[in-house]
C-alpha atoms as a PDB file:
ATOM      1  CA  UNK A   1       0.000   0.000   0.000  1.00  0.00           C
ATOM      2  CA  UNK A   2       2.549   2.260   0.895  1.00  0.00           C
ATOM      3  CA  UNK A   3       5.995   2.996  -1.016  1.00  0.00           C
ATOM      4  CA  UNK A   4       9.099   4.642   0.760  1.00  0.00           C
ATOM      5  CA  UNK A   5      10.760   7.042  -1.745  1.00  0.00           C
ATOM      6  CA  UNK A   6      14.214   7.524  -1.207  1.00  0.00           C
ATOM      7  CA  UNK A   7      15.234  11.159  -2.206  1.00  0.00           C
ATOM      8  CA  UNK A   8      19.041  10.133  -1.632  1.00  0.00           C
ATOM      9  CA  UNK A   9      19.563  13.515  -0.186  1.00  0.00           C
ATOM     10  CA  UNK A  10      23.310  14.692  -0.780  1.00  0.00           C
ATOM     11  CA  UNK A  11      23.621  11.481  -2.826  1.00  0.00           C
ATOM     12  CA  UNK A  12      23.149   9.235   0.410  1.00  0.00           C
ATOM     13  CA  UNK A  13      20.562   6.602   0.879  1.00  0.00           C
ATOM     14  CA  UNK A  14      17.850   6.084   4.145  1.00  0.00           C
ATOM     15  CA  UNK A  15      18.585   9.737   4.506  1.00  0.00           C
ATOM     16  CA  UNK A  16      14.943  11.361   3.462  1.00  0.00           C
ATOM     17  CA  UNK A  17      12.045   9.844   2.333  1.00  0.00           C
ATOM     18  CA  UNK A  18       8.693  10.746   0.820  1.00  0.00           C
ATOM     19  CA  UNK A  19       5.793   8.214   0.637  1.00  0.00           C
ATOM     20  CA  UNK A  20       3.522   7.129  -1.849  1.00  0.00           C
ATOM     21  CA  UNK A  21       0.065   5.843  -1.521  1.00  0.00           C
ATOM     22  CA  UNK A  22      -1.882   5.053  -4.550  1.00  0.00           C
ATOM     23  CA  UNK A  23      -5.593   5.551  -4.469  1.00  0.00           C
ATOM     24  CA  UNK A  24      -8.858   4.678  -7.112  1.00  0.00           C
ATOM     25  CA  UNK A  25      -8.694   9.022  -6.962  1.00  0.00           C
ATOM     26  CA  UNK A  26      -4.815   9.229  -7.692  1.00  0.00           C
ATOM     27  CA  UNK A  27      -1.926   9.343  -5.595  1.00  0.00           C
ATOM     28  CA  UNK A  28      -1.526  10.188  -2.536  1.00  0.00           C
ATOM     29  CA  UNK A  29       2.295  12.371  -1.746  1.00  0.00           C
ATOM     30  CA  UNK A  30       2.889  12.674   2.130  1.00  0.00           C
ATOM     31  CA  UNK A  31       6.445  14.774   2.883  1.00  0.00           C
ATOM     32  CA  UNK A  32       8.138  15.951  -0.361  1.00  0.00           C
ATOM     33  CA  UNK A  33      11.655  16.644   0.894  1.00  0.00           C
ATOM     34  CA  UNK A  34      13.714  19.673  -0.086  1.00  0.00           C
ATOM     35  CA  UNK A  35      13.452  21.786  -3.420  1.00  0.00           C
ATOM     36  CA  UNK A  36      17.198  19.802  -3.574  1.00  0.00           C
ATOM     37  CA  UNK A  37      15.494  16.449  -4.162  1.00  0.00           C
ATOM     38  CA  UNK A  38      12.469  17.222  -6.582  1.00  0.00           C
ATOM     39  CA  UNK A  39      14.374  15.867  -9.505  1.00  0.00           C
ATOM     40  CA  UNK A  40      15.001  12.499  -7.379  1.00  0.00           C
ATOM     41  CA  UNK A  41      11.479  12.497  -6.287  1.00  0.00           C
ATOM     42  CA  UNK A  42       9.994  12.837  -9.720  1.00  0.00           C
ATOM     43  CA  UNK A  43      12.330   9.761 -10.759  1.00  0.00           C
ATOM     44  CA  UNK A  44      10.790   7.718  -8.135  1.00  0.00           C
ATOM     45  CA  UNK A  45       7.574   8.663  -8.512  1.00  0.00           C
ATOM     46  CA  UNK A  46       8.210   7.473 -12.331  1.00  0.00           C
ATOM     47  CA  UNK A  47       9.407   4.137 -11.362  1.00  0.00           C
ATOM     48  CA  UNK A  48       6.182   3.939  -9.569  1.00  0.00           C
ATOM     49  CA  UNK A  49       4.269   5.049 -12.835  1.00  0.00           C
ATOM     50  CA  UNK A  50       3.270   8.250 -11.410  1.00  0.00           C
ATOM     51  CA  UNK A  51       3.613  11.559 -13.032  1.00  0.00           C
ATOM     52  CA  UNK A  52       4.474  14.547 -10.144  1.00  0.00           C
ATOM     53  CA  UNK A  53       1.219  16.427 -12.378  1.00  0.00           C
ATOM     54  CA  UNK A  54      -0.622  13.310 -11.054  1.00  0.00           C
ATOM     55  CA  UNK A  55      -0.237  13.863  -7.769  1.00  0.00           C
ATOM     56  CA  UNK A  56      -3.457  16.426  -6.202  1.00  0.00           C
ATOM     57  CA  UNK A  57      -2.951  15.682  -3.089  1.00  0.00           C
ATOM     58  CA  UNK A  58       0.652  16.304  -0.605  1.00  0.00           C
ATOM     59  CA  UNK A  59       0.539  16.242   3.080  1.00  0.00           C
ATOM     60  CA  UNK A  60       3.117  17.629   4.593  1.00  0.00           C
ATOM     61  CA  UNK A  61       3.733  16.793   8.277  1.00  0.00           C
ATOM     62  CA  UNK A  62       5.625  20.317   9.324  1.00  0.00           C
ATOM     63  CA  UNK A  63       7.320  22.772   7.598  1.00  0.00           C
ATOM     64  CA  UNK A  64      10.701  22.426   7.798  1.00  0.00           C
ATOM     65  CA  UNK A  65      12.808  22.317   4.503  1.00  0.00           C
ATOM     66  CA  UNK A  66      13.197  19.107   4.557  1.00  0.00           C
ATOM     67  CA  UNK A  67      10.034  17.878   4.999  1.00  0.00           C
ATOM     68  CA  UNK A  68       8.224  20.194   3.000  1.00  0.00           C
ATOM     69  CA  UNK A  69      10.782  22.560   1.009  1.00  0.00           C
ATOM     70  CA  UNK A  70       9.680  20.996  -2.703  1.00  0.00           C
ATOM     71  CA  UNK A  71       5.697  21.114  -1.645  1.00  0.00           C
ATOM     72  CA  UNK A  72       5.782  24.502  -3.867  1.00  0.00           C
ATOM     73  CA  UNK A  73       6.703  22.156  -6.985  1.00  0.00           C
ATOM     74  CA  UNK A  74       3.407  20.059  -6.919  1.00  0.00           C
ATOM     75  CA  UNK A  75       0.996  23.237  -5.788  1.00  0.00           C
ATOM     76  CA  UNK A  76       2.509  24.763  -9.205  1.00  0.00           C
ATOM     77  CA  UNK A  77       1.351  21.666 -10.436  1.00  0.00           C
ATOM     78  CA  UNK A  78      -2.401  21.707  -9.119  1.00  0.00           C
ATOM     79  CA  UNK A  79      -1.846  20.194  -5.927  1.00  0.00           C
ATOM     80  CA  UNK A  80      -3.013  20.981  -2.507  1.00  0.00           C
ATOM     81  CA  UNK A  81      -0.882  20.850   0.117  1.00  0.00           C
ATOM     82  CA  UNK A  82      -2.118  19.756   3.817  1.00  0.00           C
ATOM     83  CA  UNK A  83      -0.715  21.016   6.954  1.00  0.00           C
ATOM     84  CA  UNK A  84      -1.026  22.346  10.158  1.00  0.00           C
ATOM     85  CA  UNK A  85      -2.873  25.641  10.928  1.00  0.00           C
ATOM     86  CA  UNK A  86       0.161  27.030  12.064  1.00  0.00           C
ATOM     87  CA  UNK A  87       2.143  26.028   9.651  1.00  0.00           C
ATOM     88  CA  UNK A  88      -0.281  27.050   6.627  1.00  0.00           C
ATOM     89  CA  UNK A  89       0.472  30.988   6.660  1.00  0.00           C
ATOM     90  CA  UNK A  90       4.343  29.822   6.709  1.00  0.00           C
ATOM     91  CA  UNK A  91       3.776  27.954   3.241  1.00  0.00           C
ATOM     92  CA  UNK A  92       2.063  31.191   1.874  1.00  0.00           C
ATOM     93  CA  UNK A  93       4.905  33.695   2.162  1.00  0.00           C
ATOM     94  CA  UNK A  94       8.210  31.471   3.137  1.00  0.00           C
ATOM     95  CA  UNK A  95       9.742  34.577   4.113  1.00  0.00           C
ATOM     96  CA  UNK A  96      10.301  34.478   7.604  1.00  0.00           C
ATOM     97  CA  UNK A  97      11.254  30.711   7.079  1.00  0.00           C
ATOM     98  CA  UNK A  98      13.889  31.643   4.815  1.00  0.00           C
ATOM     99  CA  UNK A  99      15.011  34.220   6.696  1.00  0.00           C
ATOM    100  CA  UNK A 100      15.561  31.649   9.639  1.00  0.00           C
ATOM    101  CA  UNK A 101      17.364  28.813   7.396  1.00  0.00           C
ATOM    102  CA  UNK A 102      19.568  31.580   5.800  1.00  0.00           C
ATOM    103  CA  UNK A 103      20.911  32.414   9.243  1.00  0.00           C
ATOM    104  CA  UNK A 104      21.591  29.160  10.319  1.00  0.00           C
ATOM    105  CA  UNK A 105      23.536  27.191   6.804  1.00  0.00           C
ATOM    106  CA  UNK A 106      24.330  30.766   4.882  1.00  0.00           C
ATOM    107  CA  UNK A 107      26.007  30.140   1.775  1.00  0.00           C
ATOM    108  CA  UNK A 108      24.456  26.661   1.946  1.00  0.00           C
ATOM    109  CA  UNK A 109      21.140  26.852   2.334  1.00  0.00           C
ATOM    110  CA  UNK A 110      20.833  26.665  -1.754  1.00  0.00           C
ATOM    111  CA  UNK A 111      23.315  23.345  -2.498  1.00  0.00           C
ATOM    112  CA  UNK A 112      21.630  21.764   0.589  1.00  0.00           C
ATOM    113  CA  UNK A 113      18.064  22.738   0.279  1.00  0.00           C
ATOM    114  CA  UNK A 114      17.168  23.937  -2.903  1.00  0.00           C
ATOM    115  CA  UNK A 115      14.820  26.736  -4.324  1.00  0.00           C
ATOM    116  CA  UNK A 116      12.166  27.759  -2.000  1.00  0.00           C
ATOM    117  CA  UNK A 117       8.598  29.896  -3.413  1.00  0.00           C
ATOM    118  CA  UNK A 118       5.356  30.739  -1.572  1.00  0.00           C
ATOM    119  CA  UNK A 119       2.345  28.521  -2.073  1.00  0.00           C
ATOM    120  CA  UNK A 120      -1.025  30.554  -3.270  1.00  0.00           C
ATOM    121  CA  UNK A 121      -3.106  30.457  -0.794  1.00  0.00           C
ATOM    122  CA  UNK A 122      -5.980  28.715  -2.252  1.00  0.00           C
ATOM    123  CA  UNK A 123      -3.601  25.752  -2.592  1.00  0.00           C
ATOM    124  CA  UNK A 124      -2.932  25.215   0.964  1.00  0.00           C
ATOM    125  CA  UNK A 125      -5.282  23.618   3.062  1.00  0.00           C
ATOM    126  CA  UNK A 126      -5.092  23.787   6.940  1.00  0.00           C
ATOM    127  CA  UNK A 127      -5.901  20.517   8.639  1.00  0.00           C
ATOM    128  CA  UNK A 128      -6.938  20.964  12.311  1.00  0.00           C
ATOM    129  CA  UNK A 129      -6.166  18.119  15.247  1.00  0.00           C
ATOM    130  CA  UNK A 130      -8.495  14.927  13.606  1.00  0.00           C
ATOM    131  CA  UNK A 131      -9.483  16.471  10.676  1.00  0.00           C
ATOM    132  CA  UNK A 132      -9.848  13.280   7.999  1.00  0.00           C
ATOM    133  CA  UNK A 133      -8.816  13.775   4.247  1.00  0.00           C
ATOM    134  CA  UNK A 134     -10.661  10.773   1.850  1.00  0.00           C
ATOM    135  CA  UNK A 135      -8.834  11.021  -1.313  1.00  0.00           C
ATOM    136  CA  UNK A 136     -10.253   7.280  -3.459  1.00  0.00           C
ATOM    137  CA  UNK A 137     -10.919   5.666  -0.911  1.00  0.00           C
ATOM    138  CA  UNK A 138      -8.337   6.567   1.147  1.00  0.00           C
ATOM    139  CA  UNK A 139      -8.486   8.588   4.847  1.00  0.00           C
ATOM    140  CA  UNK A 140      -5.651  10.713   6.104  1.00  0.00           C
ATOM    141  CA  UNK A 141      -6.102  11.982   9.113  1.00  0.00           C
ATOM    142  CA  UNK A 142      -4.128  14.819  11.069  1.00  0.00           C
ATOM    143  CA  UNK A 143      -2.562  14.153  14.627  1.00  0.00           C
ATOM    144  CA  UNK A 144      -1.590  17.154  16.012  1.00  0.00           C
ATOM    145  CA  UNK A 145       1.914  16.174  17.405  1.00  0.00           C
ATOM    146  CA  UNK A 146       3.273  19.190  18.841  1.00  0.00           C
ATOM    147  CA  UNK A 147       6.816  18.892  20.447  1.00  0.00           C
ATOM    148  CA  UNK A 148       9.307  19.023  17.405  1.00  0.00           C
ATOM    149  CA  UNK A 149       7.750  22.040  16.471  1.00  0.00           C
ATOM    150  CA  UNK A 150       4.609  24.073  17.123  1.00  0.00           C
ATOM    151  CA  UNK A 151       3.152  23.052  13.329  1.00  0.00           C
ATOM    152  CA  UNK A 152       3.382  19.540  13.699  1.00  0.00           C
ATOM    153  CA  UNK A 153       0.790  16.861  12.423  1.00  0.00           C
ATOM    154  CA  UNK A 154       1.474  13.319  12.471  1.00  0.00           C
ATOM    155  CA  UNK A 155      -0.632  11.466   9.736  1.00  0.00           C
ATOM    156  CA  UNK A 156      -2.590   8.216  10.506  1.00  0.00           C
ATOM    157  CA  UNK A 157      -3.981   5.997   7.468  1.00  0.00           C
ATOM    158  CA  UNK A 158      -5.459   2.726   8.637  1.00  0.00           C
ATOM    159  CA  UNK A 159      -2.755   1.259  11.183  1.00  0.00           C
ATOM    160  CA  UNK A 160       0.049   2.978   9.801  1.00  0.00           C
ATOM    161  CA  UNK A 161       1.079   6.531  10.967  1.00  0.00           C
ATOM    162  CA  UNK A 162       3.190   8.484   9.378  1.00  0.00           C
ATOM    163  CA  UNK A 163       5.573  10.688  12.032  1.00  0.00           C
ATOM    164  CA  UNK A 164       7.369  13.792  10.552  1.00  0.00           C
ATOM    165  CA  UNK A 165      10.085  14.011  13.272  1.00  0.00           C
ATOM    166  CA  UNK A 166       7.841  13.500  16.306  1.00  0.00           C
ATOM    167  CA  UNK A 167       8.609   9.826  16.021  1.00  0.00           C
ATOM    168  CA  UNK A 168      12.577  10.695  15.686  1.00  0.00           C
ATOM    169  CA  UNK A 169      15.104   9.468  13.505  1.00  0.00           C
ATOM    170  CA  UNK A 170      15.991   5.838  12.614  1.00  0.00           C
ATOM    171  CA  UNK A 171      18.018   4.700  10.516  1.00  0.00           C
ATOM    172  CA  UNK A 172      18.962   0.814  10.289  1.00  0.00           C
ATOM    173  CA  UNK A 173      20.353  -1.171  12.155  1.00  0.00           C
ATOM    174  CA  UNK A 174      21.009   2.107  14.323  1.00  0.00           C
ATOM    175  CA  UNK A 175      18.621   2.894  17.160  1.00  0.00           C
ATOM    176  CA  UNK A 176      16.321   5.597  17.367  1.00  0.00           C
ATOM    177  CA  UNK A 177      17.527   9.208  18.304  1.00  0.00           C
ATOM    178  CA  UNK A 178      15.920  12.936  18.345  1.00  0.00           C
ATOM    179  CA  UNK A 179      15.768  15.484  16.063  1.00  0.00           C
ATOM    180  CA  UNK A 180      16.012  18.480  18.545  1.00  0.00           C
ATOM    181  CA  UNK A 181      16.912  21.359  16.665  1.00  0.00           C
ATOM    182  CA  UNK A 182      16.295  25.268  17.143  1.00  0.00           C
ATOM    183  CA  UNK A 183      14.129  27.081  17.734  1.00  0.00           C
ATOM    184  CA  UNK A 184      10.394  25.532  18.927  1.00  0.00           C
ATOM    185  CA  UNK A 185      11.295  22.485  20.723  1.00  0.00           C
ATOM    186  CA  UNK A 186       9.241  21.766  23.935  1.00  0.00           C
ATOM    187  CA  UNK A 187       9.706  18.713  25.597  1.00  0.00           C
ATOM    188  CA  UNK A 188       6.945  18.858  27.564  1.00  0.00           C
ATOM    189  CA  UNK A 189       5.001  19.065  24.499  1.00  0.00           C
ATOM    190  CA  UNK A 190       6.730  16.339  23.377  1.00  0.00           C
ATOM    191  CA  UNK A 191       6.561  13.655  25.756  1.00  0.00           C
ATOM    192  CA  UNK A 192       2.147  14.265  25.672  1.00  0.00           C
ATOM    193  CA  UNK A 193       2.772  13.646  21.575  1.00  0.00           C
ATOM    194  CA  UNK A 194       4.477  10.014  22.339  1.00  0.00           C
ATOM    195  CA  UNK A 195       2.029   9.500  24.797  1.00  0.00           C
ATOM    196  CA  UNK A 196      -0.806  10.048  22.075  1.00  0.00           C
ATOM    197  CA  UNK A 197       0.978   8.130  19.382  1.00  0.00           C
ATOM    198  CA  UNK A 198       1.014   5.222  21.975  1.00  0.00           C
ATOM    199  CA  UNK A 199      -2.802   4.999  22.847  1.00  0.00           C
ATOM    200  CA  UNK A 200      -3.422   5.146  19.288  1.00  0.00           C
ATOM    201  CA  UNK A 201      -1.756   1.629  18.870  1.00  0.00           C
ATOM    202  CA  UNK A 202      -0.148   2.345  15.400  1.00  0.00           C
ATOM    203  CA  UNK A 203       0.714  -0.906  13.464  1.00  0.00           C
ATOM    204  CA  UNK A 204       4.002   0.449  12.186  1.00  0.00           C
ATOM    205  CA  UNK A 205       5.780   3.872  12.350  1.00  0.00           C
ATOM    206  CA  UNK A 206       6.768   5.751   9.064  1.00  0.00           C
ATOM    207  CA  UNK A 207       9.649   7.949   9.691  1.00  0.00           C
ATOM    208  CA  UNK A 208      10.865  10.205   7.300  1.00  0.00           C
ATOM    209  CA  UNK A 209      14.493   9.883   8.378  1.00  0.00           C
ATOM    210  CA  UNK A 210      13.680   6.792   7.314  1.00  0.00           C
ATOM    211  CA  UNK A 211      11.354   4.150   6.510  1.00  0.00           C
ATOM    212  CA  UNK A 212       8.920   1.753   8.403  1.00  0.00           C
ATOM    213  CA  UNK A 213       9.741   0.529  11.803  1.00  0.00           C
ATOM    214  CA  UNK A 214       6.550  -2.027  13.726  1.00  0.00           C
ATOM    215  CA  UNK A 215       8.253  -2.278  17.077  1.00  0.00           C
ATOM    216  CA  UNK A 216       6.264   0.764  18.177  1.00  0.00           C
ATOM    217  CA  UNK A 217       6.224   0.670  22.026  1.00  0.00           C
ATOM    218  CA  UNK A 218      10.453  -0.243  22.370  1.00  0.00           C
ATOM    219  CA  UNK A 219      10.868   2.540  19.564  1.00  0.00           C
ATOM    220  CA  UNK A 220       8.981   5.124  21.636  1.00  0.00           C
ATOM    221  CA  UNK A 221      10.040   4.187  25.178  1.00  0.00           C
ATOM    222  CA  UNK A 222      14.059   4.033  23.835  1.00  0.00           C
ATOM    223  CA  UNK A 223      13.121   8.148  22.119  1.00  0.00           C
ATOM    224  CA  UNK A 224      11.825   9.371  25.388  1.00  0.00           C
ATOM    225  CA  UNK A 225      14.917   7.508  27.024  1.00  0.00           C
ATOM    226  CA  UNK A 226      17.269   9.460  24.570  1.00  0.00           C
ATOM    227  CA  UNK A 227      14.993  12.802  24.658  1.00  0.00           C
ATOM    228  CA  UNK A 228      15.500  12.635  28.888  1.00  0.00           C
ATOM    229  CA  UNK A 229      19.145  11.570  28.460  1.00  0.00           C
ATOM    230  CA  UNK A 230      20.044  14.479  26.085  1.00  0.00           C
ATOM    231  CA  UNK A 231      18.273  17.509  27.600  1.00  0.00           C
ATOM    232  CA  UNK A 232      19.965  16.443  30.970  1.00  0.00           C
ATOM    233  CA  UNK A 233      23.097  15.921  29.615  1.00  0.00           C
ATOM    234  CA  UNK A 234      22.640  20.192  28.249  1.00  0.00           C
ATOM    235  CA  UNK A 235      21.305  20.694  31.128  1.00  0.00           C
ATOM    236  CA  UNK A 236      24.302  19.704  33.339  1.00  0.00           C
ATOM    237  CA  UNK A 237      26.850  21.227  30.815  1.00  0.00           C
ATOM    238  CA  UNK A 238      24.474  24.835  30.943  1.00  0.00           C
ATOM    239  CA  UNK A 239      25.263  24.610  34.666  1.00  0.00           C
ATOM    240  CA  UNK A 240      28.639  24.496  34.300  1.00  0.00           C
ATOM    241  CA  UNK A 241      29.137  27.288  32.223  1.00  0.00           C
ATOM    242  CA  UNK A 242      30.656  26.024  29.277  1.00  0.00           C
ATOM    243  CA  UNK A 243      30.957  27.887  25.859  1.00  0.00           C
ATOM    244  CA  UNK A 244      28.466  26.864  23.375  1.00  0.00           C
ATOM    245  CA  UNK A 245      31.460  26.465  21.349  1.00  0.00           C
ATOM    246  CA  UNK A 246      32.844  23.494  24.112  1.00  0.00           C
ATOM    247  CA  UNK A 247      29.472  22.353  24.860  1.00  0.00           C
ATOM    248  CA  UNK A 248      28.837  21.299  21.048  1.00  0.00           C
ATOM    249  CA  UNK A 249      32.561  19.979  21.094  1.00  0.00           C
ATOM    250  CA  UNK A 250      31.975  17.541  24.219  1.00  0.00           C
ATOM    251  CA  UNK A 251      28.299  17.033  22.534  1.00  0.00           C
ATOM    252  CA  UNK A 252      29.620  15.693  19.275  1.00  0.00           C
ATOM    253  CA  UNK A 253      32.003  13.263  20.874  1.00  0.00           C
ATOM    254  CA  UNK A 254      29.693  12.177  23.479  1.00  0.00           C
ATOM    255  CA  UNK A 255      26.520  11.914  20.499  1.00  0.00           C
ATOM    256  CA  UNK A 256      29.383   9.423  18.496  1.00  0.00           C
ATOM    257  CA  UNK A 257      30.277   7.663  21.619  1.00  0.00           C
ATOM    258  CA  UNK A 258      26.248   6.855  21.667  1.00  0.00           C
ATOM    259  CA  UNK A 259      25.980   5.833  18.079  1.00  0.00           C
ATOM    260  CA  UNK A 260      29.103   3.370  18.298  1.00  0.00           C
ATOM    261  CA  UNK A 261      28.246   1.913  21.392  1.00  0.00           C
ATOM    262  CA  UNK A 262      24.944   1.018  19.517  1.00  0.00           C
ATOM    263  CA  UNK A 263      26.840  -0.830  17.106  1.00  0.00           C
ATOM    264  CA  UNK A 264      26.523   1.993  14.713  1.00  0.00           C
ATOM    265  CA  UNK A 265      29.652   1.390  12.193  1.00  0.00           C
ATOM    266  CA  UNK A 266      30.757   4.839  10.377  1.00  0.00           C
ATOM    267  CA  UNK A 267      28.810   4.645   7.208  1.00  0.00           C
ATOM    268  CA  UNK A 268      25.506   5.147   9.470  1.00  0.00           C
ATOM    269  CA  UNK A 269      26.926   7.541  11.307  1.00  0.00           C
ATOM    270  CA  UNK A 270      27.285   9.808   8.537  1.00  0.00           C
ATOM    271  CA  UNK A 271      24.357   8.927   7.386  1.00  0.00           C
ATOM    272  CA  UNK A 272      22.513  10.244  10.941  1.00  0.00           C
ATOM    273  CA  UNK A 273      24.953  13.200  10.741  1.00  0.00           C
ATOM    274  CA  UNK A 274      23.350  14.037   7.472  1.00  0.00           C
ATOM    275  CA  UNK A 275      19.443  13.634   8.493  1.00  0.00           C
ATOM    276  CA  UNK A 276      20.048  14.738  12.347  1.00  0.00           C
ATOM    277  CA  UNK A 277      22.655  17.081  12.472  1.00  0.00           C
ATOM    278  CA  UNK A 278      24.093  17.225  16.431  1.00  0.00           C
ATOM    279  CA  UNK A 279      25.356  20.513  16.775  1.00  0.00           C
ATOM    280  CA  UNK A 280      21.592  21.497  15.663  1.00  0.00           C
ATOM    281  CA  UNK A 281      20.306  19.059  18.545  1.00  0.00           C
ATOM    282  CA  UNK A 282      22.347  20.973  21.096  1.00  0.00           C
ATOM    283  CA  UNK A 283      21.315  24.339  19.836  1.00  0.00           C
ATOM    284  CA  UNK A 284      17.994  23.542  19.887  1.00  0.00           C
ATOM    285  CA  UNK A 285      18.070  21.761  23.506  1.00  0.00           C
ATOM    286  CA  UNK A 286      20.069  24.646  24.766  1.00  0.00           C
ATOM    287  CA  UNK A 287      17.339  27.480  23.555  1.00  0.00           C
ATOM    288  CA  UNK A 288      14.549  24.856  25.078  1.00  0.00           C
ATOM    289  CA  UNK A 289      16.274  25.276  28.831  1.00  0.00           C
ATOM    290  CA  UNK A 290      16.721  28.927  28.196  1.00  0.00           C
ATOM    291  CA  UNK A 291      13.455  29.647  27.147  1.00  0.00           C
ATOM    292  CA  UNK A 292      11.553  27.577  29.304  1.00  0.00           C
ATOM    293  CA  UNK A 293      13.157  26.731  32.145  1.00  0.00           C
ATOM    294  CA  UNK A 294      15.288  29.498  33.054  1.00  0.00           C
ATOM    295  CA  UNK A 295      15.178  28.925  36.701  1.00  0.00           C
ATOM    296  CA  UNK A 296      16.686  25.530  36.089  1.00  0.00           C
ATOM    297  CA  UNK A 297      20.070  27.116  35.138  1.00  0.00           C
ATOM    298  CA  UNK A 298      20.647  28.782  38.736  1.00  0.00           C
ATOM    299  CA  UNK A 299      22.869  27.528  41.209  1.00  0.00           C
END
């Protein structure tokens, strides 16, 4: 029913992925990857007999570049695009978006994440918290999965639901780890969204960094293990008063250290590097204590 497309993002494998459902209506896009990908996306989709005019319908699970950075190509095309209520205005006019990614890669936001245009409005469709798509057949419906960011939707067909970055990265054999980058997460937030992924019973988890995983309840428990293990581990080095500079030194090593003692060999390792970079994780775990948890820094 469902096809993992691999958008070999940088030229790597198990990186990104898009997925295709096909439906008596058409198909069925969920997560498009970055602008950078679109001509690997419309080669898959070919392989899969689908033309990217074909597709009418892309949900996109947040708004993030790589999640959702080519979901201008298909609304060009005729599509609508699905998304959070948040998110929506954010697909309209990308400017503030841009403005964000352009401070944080620079001179590499174009060779890493392509071309980025706003969406007309009338092609972007804001899904609120249960909201059910039927495209042929077919129901999508939104989760609101707030935690990763504050424009999250998880999307649940049948027994599979498809998790953004809620659901973390995985990338086999390695384990499961979290994407914690600047500037919304909320970990609060977060642990309530694995909570409601859990009652919900999914049959398998699609990540997009990558593919299907059915071990649902060790894959969650071992991301809230790693979500609790990493903010403490910032929160410990806040306290001390390191540099962000050493912090994301002594954050690399000890993020490798993890990864090998997992049995991760180095060809996976750059391969998480690439779809969960961790001097982003620290940023974004270090603006989290700031932000919200101020008080937690003294003494």
């Amino acid at each position: 029913m469902v096809k993992v497309l691999d958008l070999r993002f940088q030229g790597a494998p198990r990186v990104i992925a898009s997925f295709l459902l096909k439906t008596e209506a058409g198909p069925i896009l969920i997560e498009t990857g970055p602008e950078s990908c679109y001509p690997r996306l419309v080669e898959a989709l070919g392989e899969e007999g689908v033309a990217p005019e074909e597709v009418r319908h892309v949900f996109v699970t947040h708004i993030h570049l790589d999640h959702a950075g080519a979901a201008w190509r298909f609304a060009e095309l005729g599509a609508t695009v699905y998304v959070h209520p948040k998110g929506a205005p954010h697909l309209v006019d990308p400017s503030r978006l841009l403005a964000s990614a352009e401070r944080i890669y620079g001179n590499l936001l174009k060779p890493l994440w392509g071309e980025l245009k706003g969406i007309p409005q009338e092609r972007v469709r804001a899904l609120a918290d249960g909201e059910t798509v039927t495209v042929g057949g077919v129901r999508v419906q939104a989760v609101e999965t707030l935690g990763h960011a504050i424009h999250h939707h998880a999307y649940r067909v049948e027994g599979l639901l498809f998790t953004g970055d809620v659901a973390g990265v995985r990338i086999a054999p390695g384990p499961v780890l979290p994407p914690t980058p600047p500037p919304d997460i909320h970990l609060e937030s977060w642990y309530l969204s694995l909570d409601r992924i859990r009652a919900l019973a999914p049959e398998a988890l699609y990540l997009t960094h990558f593919g299907a995983f059915g071990d649902v309840e060790d894959h969650l428990r071992a991301l809230r293990e790693a979500l609790e293990a990493w903010a403490g581990w910032t929160l410990s080095r806040l306290k001390e008063g390191l540099s962000l500079e050493e912090m994301t030194r002594r954050f690399e090593a000890y993020w490798r250290e993890g990864l090998l003692r997992a049995g991760v060999g180095e060809e996976v390792l750059r391969l998480y590097e690439l779809a969960d970079p961790p001097y982003m994780n620290l940023q974004g775990l270090v603006r989290y204590w700031q932000k919200h948890h101020p008080e937690a820094l003294e003494g």
